[in-house]
N, C-alpha and C. Protein backbone atom coordinates (compact mmCIF):
# COMPACT_ATOMS: atom_id res chain seq x y z
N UNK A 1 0.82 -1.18 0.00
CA UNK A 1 0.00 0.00 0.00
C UNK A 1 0.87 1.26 0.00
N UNK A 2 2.05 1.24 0.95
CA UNK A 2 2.66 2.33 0.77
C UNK A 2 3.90 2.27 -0.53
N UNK A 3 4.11 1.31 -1.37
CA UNK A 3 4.62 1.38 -2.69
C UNK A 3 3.56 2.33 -3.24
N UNK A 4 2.01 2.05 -3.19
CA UNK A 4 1.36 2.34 -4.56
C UNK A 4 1.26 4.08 -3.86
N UNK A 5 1.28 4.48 -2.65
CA UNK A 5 1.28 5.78 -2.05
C UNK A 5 2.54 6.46 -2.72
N UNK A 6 3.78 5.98 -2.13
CA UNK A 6 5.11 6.77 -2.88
C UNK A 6 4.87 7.05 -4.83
N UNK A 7 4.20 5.85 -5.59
CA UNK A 7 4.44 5.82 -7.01
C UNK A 7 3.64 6.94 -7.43
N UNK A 8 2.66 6.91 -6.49
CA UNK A 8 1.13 8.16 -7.01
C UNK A 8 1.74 9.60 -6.67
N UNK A 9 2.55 9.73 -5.77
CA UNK A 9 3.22 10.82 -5.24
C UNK A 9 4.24 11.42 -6.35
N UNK A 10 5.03 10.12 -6.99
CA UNK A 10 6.33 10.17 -7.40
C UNK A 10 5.92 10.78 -9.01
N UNK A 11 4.61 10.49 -9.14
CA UNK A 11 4.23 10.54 -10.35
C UNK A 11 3.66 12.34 -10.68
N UNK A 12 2.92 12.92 -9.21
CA UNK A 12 2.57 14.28 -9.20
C UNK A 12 3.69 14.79 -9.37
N UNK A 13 4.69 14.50 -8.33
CA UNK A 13 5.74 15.66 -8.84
C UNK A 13 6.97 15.63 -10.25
N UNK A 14 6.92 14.45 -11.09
CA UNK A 14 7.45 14.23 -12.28
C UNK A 14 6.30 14.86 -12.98
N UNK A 15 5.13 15.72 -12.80
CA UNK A 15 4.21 16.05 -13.57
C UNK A 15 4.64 17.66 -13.63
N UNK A 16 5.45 18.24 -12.19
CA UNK A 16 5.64 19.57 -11.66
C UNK A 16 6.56 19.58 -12.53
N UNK A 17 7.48 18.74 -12.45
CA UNK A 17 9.21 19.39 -13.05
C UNK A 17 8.35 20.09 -14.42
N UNK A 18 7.64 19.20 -15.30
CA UNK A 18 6.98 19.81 -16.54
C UNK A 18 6.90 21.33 -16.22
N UNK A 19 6.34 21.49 -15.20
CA UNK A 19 5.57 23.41 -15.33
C UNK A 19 7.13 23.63 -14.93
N UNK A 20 7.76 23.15 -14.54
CA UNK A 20 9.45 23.78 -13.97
C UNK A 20 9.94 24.15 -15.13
N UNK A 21 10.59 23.43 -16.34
CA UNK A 21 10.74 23.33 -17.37
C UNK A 21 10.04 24.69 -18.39
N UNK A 22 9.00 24.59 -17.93
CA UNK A 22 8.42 25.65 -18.63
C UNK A 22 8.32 27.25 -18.47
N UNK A 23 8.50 27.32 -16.74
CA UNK A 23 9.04 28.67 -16.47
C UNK A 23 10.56 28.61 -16.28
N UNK A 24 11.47 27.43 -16.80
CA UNK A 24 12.70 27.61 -16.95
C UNK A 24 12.89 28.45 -18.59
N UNK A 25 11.82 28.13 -19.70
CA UNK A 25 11.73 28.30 -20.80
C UNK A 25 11.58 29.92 -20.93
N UNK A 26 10.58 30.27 -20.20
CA UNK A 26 10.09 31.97 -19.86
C UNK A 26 11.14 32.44 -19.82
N UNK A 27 11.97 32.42 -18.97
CA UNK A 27 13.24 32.93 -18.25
C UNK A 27 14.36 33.50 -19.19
N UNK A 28 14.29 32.30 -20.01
CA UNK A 28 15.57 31.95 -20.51
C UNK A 28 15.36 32.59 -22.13
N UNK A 29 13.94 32.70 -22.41
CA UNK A 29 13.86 33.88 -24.16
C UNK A 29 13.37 35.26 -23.36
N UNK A 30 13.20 35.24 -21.65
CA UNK A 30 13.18 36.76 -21.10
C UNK A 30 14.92 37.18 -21.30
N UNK A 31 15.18 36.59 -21.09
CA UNK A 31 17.18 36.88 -20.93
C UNK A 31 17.76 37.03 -22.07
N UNK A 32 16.96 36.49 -23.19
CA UNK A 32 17.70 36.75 -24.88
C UNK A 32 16.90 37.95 -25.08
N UNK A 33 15.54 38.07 -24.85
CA UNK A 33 15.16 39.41 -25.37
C UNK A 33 16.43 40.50 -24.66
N UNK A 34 16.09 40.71 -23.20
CA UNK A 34 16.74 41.67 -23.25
C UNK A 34 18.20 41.53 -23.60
N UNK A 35 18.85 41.30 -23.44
CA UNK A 35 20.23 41.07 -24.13
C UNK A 35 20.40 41.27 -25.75
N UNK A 36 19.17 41.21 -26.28
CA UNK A 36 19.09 41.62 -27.94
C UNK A 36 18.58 42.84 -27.55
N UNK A 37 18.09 43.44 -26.88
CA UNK A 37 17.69 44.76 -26.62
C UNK A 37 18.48 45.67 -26.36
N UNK A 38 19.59 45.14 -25.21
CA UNK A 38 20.49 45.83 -24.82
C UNK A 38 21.70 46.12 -25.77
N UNK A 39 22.13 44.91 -26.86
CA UNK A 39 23.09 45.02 -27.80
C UNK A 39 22.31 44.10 -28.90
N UNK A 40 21.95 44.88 -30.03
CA UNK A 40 21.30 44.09 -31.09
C UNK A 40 22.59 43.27 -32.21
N UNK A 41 23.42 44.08 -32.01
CA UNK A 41 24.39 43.38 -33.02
C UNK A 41 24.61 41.74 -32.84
N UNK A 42 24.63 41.65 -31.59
CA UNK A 42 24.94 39.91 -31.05
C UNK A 42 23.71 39.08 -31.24
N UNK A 43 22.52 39.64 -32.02
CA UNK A 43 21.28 39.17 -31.68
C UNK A 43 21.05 37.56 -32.28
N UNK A 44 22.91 37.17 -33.61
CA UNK A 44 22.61 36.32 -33.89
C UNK A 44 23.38 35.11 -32.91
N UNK A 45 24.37 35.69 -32.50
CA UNK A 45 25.00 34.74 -31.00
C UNK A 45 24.18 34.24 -30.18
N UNK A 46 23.44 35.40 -29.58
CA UNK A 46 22.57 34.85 -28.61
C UNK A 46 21.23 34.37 -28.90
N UNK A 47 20.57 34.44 -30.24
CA UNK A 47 19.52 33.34 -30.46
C UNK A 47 20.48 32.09 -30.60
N UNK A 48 21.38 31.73 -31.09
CA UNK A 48 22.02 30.25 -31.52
C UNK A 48 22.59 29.56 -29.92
N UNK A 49 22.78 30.58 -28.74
CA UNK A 49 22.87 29.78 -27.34
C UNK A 49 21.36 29.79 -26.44
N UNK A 50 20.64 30.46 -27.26
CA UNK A 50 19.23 29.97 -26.58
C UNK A 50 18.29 29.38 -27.10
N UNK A 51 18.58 28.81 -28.40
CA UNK A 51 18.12 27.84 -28.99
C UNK A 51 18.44 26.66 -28.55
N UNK A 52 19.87 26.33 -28.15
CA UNK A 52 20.51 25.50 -27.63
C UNK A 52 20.34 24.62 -26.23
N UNK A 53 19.46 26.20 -25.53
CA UNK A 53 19.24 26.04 -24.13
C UNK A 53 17.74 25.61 -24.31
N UNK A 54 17.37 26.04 -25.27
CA UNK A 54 15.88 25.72 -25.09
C UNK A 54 15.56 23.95 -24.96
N UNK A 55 16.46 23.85 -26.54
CA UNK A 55 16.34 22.17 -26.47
C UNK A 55 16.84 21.57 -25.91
N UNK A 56 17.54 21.83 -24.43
CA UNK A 56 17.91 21.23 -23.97
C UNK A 56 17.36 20.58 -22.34
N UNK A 57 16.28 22.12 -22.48
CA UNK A 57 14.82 21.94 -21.56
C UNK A 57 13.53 21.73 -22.12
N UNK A 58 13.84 21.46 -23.23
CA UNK A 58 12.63 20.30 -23.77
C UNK A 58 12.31 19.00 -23.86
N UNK A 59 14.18 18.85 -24.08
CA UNK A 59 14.28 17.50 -23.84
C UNK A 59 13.71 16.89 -22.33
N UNK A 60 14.02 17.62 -21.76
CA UNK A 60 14.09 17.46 -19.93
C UNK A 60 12.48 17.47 -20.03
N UNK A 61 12.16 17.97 -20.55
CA UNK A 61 10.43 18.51 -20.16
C UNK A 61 9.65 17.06 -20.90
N UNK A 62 10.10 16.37 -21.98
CA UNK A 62 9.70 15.05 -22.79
C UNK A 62 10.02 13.93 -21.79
N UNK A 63 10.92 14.12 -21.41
CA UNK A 63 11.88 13.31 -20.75
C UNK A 63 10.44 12.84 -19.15
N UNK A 64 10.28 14.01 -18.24
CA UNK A 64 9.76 13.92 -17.29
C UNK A 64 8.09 13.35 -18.26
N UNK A 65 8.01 13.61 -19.11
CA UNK A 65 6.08 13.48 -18.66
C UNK A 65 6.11 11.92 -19.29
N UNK A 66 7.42 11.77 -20.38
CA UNK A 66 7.47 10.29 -20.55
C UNK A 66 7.39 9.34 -18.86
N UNK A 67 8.20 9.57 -18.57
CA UNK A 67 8.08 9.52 -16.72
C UNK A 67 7.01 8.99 -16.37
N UNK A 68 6.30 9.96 -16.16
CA UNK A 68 5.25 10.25 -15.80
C UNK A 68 4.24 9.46 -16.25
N UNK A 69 4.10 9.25 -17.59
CA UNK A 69 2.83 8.64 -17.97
C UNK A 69 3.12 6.89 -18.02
N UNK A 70 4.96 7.00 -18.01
CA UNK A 70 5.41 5.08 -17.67
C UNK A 70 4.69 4.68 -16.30
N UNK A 71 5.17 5.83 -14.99
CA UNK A 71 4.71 5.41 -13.69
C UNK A 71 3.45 4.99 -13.54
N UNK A 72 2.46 6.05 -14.62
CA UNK A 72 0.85 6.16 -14.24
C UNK A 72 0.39 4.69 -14.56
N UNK A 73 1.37 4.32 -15.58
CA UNK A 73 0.52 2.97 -16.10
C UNK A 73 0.73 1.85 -15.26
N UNK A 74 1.42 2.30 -14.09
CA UNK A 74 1.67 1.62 -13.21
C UNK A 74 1.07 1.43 -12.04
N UNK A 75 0.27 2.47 -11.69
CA UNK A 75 -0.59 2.77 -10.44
C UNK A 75 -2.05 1.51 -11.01
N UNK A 76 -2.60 1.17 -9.52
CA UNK A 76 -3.32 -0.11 -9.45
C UNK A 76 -4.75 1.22 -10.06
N UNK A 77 -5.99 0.42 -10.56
CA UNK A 77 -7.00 1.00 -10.86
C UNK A 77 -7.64 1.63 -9.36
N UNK A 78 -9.09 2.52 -9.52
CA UNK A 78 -8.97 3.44 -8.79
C UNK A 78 -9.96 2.41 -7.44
N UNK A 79 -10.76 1.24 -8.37
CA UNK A 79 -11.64 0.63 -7.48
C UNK A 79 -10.91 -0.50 -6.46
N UNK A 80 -9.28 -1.20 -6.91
CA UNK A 80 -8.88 -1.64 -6.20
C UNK A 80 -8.17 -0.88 -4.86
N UNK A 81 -7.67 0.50 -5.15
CA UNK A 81 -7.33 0.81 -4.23
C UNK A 81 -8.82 1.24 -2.75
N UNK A 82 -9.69 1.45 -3.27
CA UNK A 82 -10.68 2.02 -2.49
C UNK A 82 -11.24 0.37 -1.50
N UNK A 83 -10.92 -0.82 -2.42
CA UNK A 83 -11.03 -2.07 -1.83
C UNK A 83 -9.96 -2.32 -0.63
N UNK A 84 -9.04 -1.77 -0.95
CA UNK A 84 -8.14 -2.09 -0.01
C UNK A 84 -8.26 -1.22 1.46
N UNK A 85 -8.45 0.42 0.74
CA UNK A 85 -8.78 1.34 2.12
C UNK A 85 -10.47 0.57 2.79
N UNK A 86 -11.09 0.12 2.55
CA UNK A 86 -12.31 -0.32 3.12
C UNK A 86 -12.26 -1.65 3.59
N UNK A 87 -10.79 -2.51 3.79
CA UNK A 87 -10.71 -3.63 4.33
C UNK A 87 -9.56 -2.98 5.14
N UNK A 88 -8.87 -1.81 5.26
CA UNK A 88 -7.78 -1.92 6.25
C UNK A 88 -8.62 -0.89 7.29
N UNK A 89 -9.74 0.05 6.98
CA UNK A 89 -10.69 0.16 7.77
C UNK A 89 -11.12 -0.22 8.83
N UNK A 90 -12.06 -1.51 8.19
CA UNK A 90 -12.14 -2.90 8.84
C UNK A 90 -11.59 -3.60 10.06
């Protein structure tokens, strides 16, 4: 019971890193704008290292929900677990 508690747990927060990933993404074309703002000449340097960075938190971001949806298929259905809380009840 407390395997299928940790996997259901393990599985919400491999769901978070996703939104992590994604305000890592915000961040990181907030930091190329301004930096193309501040000096436009470099504007082609610094799109080609935040392109770089991007895919490299996308990968991470594929990476976790693959995760995520391996673990889910792993969690017991919703009527066995409610069988089990109503016999340890008991």
């Amino acid at each position: 019971m407390v395997y299928f508690a940790v996997l259901a747990v393990s599985v919400a927060l491999i769901a978070i890193a996703a939104f992590g990933c994604a305000i890592g993404q915000g961040m990181a074309v907030y930091g190329a704008t301004t930096s193309i703002a501040r000096q436009p000449e470099t504007a082609g340097k610094i799109q080609l290292v935040m392109f770089v960075g991007l895919a490299f938190i996308e990968s991470l971001t594929i990476y976790s929900l693959m995760m995520s949806f391996m673990l889910l298929g792993k969690l017991p259905k919703t009527e066995a677990v409610l069988e089990l809380i109503q016999h340890a009840v008991k």
